[in-house]
Each structure stands twice: as structure tokens, then as C-alpha cells.
C-alpha atoms as a PDB file:
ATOM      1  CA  UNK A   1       9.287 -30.434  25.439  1.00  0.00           C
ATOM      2  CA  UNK A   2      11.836 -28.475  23.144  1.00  0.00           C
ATOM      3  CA  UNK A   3      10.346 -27.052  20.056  1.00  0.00           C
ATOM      4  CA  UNK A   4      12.501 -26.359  17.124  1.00  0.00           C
ATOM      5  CA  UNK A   5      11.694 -24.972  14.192  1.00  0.00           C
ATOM      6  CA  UNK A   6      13.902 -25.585  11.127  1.00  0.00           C
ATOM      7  CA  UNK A   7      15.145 -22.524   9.068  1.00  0.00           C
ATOM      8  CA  UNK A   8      12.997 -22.839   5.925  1.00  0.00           C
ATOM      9  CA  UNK A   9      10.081 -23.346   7.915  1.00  0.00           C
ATOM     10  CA  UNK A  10      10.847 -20.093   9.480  1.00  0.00           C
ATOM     11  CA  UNK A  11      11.288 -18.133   6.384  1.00  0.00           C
ATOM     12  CA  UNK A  12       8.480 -19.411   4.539  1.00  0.00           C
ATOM     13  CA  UNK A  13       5.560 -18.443   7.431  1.00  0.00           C
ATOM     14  CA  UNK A  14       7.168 -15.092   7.801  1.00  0.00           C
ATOM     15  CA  UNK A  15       6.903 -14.746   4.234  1.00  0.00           C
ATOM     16  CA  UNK A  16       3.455 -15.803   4.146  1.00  0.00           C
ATOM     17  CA  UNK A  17       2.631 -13.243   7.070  1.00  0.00           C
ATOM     18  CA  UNK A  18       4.327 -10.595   5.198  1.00  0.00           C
ATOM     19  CA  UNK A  19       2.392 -10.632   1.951  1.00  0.00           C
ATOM     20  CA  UNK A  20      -0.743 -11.280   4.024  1.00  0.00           C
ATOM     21  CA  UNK A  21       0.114  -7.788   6.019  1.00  0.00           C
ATOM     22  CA  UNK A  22      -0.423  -6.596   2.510  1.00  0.00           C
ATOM     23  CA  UNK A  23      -3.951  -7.136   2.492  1.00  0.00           C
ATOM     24  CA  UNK A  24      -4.007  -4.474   5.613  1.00  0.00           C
ATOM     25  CA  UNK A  25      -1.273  -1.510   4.393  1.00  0.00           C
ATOM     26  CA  UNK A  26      -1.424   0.074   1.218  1.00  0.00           C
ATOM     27  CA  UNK A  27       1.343   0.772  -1.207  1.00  0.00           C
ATOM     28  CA  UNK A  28       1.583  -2.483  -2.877  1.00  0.00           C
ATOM     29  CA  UNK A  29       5.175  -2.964  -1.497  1.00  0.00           C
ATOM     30  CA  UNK A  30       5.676  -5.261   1.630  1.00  0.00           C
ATOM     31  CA  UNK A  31       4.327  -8.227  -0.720  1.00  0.00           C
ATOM     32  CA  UNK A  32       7.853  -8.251  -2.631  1.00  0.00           C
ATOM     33  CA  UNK A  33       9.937  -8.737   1.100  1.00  0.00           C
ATOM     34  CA  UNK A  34       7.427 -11.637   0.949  1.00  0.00           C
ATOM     35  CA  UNK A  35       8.205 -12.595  -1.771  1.00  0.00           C
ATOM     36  CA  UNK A  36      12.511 -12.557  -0.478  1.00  0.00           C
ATOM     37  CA  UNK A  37      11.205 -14.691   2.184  1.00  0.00           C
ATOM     38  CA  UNK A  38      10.115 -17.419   0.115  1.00  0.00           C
ATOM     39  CA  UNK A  39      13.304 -17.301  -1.524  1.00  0.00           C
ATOM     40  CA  UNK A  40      15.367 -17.507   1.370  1.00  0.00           C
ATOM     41  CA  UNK A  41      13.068 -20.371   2.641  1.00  0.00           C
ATOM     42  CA  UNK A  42      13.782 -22.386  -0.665  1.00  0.00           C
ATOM     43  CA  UNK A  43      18.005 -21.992   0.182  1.00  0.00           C
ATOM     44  CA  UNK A  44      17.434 -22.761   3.682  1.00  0.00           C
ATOM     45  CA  UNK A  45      15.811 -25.736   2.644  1.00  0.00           C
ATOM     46  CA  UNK A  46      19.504 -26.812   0.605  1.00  0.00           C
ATOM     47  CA  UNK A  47      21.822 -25.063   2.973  1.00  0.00           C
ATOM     48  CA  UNK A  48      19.767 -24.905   6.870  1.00  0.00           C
ATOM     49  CA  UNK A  49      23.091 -23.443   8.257  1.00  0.00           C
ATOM     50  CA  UNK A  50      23.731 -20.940   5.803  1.00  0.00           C
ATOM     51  CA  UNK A  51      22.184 -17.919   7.292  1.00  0.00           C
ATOM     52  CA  UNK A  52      24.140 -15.273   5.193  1.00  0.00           C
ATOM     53  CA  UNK A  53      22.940 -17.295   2.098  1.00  0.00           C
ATOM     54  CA  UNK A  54      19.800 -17.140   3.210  1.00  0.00           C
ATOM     55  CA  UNK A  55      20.215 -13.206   3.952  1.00  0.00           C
ATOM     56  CA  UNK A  56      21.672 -12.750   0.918  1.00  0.00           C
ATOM     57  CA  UNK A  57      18.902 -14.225  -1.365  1.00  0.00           C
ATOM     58  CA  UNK A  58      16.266 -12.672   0.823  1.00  0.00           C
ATOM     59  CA  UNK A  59      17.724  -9.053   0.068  1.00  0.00           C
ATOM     60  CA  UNK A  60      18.237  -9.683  -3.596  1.00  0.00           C
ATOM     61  CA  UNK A  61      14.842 -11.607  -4.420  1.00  0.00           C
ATOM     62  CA  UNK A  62      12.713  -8.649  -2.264  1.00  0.00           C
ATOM     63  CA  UNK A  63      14.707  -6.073  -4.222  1.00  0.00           C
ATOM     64  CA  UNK A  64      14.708  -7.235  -7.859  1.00  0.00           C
ATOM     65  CA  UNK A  65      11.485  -7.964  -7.342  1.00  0.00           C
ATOM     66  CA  UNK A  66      10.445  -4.677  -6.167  1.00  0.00           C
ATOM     67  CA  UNK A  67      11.962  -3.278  -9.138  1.00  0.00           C
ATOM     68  CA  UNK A  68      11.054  -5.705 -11.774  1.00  0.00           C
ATOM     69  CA  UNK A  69       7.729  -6.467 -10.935  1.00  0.00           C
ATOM     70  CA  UNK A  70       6.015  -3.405  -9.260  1.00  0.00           C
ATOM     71  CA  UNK A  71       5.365  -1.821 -11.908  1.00  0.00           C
ATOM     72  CA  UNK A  72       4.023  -4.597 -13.950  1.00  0.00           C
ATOM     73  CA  UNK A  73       1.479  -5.569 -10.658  1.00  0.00           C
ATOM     74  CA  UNK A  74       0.519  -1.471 -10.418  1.00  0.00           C
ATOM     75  CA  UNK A  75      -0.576  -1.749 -14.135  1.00  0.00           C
ATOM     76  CA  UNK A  76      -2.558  -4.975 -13.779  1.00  0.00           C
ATOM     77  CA  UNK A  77      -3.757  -4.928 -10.461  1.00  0.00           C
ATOM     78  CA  UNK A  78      -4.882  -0.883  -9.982  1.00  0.00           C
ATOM     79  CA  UNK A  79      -5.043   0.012 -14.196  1.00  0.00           C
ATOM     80  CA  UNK A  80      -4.540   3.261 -15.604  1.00  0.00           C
ATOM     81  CA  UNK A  81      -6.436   6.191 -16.600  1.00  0.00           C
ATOM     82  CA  UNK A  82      -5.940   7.248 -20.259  1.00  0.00           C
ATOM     83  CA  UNK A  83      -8.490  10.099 -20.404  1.00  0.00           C
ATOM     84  CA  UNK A  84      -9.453  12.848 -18.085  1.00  0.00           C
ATOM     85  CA  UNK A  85      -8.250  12.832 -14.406  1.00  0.00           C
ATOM     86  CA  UNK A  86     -11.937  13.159 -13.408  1.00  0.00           C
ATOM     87  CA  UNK A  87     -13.228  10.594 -15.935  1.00  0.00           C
ATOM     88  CA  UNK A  88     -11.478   7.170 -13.761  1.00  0.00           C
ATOM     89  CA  UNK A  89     -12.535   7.170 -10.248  1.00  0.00           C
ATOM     90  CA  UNK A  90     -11.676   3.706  -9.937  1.00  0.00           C
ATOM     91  CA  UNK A  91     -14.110   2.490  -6.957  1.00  0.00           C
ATOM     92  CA  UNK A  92     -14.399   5.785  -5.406  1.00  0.00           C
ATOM     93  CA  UNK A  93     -17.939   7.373  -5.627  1.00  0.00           C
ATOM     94  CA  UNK A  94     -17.238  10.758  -6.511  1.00  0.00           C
ATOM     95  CA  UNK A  95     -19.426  14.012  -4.427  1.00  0.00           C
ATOM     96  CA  UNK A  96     -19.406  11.716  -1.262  1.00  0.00           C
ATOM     97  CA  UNK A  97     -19.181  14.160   1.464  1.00  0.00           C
ATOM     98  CA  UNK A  98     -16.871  13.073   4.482  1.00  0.00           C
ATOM     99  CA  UNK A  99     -16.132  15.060   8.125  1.00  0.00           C
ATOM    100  CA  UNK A 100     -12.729  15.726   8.133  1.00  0.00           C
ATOM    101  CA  UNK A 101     -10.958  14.333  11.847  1.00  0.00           C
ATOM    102  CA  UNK A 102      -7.502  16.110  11.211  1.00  0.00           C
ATOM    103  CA  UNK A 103      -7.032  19.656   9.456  1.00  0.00           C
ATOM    104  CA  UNK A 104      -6.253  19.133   6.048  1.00  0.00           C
ATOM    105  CA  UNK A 105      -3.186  21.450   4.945  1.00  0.00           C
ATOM    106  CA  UNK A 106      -3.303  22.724   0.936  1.00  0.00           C
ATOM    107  CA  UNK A 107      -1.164  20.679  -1.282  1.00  0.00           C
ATOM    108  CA  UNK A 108      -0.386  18.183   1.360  1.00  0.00           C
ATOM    109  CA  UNK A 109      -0.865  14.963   1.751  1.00  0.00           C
ATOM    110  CA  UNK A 110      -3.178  14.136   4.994  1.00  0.00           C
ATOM    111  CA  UNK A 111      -5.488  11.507   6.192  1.00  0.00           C
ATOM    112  CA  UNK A 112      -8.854  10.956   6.044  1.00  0.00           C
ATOM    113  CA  UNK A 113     -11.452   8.593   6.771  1.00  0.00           C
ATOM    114  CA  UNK A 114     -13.724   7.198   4.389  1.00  0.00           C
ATOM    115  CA  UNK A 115     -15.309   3.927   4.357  1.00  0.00           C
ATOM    116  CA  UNK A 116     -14.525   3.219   7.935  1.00  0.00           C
ATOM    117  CA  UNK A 117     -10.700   2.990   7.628  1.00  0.00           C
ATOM    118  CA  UNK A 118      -7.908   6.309   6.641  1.00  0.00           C
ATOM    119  CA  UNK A 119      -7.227   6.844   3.643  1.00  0.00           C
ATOM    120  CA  UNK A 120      -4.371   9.073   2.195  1.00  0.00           C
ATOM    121  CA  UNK A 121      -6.283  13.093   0.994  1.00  0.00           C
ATOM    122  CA  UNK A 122      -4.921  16.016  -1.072  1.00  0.00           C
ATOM    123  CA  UNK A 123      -6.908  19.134  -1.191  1.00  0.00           C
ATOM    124  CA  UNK A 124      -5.964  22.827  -3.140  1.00  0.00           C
ATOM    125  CA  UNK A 125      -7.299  24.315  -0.113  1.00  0.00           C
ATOM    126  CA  UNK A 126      -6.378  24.309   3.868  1.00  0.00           C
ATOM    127  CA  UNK A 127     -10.012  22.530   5.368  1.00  0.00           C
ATOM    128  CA  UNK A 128     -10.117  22.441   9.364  1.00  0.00           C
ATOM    129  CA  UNK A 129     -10.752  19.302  11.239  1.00  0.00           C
ATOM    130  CA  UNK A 130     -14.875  18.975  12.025  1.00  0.00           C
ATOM    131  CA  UNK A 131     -15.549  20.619   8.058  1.00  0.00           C
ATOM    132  CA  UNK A 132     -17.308  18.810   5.533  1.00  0.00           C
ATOM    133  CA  UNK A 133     -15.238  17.676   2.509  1.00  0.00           C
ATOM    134  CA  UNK A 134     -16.496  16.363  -1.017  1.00  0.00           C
ATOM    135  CA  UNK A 135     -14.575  13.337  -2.395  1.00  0.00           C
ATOM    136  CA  UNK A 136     -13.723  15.085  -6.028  1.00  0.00           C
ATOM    137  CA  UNK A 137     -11.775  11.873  -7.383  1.00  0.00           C
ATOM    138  CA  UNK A 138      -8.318  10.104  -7.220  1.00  0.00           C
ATOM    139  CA  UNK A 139      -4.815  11.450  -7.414  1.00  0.00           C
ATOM    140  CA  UNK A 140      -3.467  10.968 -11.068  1.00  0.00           C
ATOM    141  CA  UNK A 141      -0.374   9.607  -9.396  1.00  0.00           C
ATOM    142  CA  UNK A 142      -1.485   7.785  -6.459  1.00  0.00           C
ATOM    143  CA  UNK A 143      -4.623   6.188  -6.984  1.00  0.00           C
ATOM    144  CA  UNK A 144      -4.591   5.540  -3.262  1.00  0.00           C
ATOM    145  CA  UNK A 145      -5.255   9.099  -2.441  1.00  0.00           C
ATOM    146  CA  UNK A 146      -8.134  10.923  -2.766  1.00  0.00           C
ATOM    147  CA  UNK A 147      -8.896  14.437  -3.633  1.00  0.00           C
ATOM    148  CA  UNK A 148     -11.109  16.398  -1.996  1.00  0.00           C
ATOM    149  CA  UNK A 149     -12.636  19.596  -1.639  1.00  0.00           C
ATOM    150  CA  UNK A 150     -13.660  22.440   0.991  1.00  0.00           C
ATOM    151  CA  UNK A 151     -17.902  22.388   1.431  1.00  0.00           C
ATOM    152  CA  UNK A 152     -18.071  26.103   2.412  1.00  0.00           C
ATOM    153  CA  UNK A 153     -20.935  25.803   5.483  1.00  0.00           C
ATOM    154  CA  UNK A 154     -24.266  28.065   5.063  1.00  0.00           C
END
């Protein structure tokens, strides 16, 4: 039994798995190479033995719409704050405390866990793995990172 899959067939389940892996990763970017996959699947569907087509229109539908249509999705699908930073928390309960698994360096970016999976952190202050951190809000920026703060212990 040979099984052969034609080209567009091919294209289009990738593309399906890709924006699918978007559910999983953050960042609201894989869903546009998606998006190139479907495209490519349509031209493979016309031309099955024109790969560098189908290249071709996967690389320039994943990157115009990337460019075109990220921002538009960012607006509509995670909003925007127009008042004080600590005003829009979007989902995140703000003074949840958290234990910290990695040490937290000031004004960088780290990882934390919250809700059971890790979520992106910034913090004004260094906090050692093991400490006790207070969710203060959102970045302004990045909605998917949180802010935190240093609980000094008793």
C-alpha cells in the first residue's frame, strides 16, 4: 500500500496545525505562516508541480499578512488601554501573590508561573527564585507580560 498525499492537501493540514499551535504559544504570530499555508495550498491546488510557486505565495501571504493584519487582530482581539496603566488589567487579578521558580532580574523580562502555565514577568526590582511576588498588573506594551513586585518576607 503506497500512500500519497497530493501537494495542496499537504499545505492546507500544515496550515491548519500551524494556526492551531497558536492556541498553545503566545505572541499572536505563527497564525499568519498559517495563514501562507493556506495560500500555498490554494496554488498547489492549480499548479501541484509548482513547488517554488507554492514557496513563493507561502512567503508573501505569511508576510503581508503579518504586516497588514497584526496589528488590526492585536487591537480587536487583546484591546487597548486608554487610561491609567493600572486601571486595564485585562483578565489578570491584580495583588495575586505567586512563588517565583527562577530569579527574577530588574528590568528584565523573565518567566513566571501563574495559572498553571509561564507566563512572560517584569519587575523594578531583582526577586530570588523561592520569594513571593504580587501580580501588580500588565505591561503597557505587552499585555502578555505581567508586572510584578518584591513581597519583602517578615
Amino acid at each position: 500500500m503506497n500512500f500519497t498525499f497530493s501537494p495542496w492537501l499537504v499545505w492546507f493540514l500544515v496550515g491548519i496545525a500551524v494556526m492551531l499551535t497558536e492556541l498553545v504559544v503566545p505572541g499572536f504570530v505563527i497564525i499568519f505562516f498559517g495563514l501562507g499555508c493556506l495560500g500555498a495550498a490554494a496554488v498547489a491546488a492549480f499548479v501541484p508541480d509548482s513547488y517554488s510557486a507554492q514557496v513563493s505565495v507561502f512567503l508573501i501571504v505569511s508576510i503581508a499578512s503579518l504586516l497588514t493584519l497584526r496589528r488590526v487582530a492585536m487591537r480587536i482581539f487583546v484591546g487597548r488601554s486608554e487610561g491609567q496603566e493600572s486601571e486595564d488589567s485585562g483578565n489578570v487579578p491584580v495583588g495575586v501573590r505567586i512563588t517565583l521558580d527562577h530569579d527574577l532580574e530588574a528590568g528584565r523580562v523573565g518567566r513566571v508561573r501563574f495559572r498553571g502555565t509561564m507566563w512572560d514577568a517584569i519587575s523594578e526590582d531583582r526577586i530570588e527564585a523561592g520569594s513571593d511576588a504580587e501580580i501588580t498588573g500588565v505591561d503597557k506594551d505587552n499585555r502578555a507580560c505581567l508586572k510584578i513586585k518584591g513581597i519583602p518576607r517578615p
